[in-house]
N, C-alpha and C. Protein backbone atom coordinates (compact mmCIF):
# COMPACT_ATOMS: atom_id res chain seq x y z
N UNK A 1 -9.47 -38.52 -19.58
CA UNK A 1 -9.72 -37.12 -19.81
C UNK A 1 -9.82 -36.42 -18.45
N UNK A 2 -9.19 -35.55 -18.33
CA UNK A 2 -9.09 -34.08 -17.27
C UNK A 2 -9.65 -33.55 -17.06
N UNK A 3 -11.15 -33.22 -16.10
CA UNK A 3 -11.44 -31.67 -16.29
C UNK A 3 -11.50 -31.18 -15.19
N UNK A 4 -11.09 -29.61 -15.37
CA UNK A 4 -10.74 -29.05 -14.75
C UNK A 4 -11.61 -27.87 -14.13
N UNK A 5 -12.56 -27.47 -13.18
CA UNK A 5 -13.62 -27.02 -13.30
C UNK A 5 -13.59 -25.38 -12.66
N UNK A 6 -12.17 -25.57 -11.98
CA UNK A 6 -12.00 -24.16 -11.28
C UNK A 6 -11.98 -23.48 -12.36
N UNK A 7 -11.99 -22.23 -12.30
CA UNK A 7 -12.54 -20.67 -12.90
C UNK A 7 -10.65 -20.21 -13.63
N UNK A 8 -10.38 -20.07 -12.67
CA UNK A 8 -8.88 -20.06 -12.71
C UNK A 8 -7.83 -20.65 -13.58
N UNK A 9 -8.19 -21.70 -13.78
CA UNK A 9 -7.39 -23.34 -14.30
C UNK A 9 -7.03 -22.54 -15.44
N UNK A 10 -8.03 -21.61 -16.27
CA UNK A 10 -7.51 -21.94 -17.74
C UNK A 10 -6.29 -20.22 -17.83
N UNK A 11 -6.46 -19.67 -17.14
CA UNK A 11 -5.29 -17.98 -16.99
C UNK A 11 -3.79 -19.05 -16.62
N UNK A 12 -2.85 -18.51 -17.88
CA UNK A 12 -1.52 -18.75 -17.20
C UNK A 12 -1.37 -18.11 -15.55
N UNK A 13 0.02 -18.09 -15.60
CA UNK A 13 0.76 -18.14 -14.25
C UNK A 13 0.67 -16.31 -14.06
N UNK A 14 1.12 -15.72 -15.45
CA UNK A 14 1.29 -14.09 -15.34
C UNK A 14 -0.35 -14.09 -14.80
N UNK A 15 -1.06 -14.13 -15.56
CA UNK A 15 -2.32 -13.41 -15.96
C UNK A 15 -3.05 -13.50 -14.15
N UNK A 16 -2.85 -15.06 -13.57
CA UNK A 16 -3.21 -15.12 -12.13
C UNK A 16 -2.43 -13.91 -10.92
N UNK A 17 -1.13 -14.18 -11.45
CA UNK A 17 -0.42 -12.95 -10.92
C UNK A 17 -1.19 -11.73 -11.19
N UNK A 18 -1.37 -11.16 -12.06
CA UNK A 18 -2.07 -9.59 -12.57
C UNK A 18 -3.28 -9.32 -12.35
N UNK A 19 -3.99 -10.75 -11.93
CA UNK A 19 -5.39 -10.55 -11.49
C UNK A 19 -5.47 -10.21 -9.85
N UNK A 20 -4.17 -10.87 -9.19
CA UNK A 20 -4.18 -10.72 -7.84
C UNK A 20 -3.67 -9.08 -7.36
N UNK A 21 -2.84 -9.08 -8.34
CA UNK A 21 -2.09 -7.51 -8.08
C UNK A 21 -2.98 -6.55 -8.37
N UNK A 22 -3.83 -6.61 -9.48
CA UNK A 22 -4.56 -5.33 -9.37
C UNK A 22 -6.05 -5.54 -8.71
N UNK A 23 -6.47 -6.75 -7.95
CA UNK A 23 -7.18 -6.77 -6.82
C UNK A 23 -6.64 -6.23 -5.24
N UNK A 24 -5.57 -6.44 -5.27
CA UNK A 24 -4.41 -5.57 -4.26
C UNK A 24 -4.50 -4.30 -4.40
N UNK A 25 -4.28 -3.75 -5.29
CA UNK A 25 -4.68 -2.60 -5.55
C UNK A 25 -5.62 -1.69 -5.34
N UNK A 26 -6.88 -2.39 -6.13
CA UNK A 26 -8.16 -1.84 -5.51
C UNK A 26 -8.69 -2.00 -4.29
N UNK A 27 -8.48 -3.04 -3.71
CA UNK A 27 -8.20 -3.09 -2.18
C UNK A 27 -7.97 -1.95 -1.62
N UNK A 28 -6.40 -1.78 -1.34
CA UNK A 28 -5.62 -0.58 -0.85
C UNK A 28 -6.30 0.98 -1.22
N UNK A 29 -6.56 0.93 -2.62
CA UNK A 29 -7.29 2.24 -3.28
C UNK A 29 -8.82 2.26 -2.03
N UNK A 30 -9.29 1.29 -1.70
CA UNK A 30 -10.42 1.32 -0.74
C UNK A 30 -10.41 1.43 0.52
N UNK A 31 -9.09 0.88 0.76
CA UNK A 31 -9.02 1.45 2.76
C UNK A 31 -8.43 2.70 2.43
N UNK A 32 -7.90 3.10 1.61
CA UNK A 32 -7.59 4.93 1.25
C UNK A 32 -8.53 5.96 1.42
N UNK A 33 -9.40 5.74 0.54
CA UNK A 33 -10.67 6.37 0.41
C UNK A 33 -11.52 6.21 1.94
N UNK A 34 -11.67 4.81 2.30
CA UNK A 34 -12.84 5.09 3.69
C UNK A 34 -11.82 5.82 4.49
N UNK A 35 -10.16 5.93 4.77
CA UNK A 35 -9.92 6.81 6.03
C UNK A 35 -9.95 8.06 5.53
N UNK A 36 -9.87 8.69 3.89
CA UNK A 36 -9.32 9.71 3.47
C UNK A 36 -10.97 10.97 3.51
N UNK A 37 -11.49 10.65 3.06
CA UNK A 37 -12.88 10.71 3.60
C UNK A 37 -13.39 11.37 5.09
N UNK A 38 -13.36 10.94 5.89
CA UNK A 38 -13.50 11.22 7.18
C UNK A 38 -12.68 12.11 7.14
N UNK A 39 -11.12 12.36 7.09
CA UNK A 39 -9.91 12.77 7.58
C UNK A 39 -10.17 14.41 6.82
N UNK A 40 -10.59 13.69 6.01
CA UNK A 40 -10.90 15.17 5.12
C UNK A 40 -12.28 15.95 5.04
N UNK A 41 -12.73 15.77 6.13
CA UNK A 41 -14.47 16.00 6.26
C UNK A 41 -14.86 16.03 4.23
N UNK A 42 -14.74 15.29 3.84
CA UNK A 42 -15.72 15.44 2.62
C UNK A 42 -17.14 14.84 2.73
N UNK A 43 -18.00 15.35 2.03
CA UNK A 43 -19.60 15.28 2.50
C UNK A 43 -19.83 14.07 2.25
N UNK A 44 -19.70 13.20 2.10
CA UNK A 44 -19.80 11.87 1.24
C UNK A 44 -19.81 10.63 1.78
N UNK A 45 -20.61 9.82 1.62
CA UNK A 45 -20.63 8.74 2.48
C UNK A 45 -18.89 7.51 1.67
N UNK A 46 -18.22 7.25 2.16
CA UNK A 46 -17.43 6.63 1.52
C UNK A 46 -17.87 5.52 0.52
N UNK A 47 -19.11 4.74 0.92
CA UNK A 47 -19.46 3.68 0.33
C UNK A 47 -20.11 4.14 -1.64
N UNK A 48 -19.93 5.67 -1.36
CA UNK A 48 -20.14 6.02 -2.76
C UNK A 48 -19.22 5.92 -3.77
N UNK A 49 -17.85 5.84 -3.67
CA UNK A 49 -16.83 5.84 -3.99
C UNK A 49 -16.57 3.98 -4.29
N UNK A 50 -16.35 3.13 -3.00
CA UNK A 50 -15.76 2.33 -2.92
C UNK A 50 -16.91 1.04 -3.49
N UNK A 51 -17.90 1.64 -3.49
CA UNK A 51 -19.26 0.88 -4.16
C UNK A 51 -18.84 1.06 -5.67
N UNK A 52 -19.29 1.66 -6.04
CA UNK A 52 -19.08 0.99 -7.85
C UNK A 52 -17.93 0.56 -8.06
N UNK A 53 -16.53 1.24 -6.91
CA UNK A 53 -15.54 0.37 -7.74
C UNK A 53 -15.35 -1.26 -7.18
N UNK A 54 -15.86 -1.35 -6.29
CA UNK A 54 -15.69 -3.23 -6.05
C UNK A 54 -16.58 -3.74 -6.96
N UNK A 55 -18.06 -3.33 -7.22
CA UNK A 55 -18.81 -3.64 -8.08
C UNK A 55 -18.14 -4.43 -9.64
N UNK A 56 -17.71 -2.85 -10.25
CA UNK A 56 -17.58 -2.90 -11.44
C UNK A 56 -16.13 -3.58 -11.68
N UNK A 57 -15.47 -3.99 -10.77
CA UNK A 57 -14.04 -4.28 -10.59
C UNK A 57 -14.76 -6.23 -10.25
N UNK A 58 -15.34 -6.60 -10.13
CA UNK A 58 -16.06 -7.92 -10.07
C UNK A 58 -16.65 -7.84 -11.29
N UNK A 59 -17.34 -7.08 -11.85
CA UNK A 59 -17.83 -7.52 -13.19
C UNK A 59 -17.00 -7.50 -14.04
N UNK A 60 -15.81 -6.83 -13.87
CA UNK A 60 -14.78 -7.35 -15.17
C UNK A 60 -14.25 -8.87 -14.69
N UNK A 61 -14.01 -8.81 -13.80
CA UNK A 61 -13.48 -10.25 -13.36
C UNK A 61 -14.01 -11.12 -13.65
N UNK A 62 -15.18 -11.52 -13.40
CA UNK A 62 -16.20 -12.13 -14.09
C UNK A 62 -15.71 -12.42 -15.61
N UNK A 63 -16.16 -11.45 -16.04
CA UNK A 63 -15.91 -11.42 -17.42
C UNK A 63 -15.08 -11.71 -18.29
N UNK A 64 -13.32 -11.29 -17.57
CA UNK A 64 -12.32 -11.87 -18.21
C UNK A 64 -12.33 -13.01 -17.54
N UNK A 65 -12.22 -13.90 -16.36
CA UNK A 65 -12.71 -15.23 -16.60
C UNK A 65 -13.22 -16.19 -17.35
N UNK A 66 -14.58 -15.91 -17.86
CA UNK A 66 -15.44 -16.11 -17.47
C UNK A 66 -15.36 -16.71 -19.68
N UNK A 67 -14.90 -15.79 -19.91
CA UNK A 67 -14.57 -15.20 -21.39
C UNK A 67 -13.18 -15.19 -22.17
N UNK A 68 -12.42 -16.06 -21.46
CA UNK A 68 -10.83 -16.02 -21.64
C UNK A 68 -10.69 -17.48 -22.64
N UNK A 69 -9.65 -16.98 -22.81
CA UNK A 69 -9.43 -18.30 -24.39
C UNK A 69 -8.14 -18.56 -24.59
């Protein structure tokens, strides 16, 4: 018997793909925001923005992991 203990193991090949791409994403969406910010005097500390979304962008991850079948 096999087991397989990484997190990962059980997402096909797409689904690892689509998890990486739209972590790419939010990535990029985040070095956007900290230069766009400054560039644009908006009053705002950037980490207001880029804080809930890494946050809440890990708790889905989590979750569809975590919860996948």
């Amino acid at each position: 018997m096999k087991i397989n203990l990484h997190p990962l193991a059980g997402l096909s090949r797409f689904e690892r793909w689509f998890l990486g791409v739209a972590w790419l994403v939010i990535v990029v969406k985040c070095f956007v925001v900290a230069w766009a910010i400054p560039h644009y005097s908006v009053p705002i500390a950037p980490i207001v923005i880029i804080g809930p979304t890494l946050f809440f962008a890990a708790v889905v991850t989590v979750l569809w992991i975590s919860h996948h079948e």
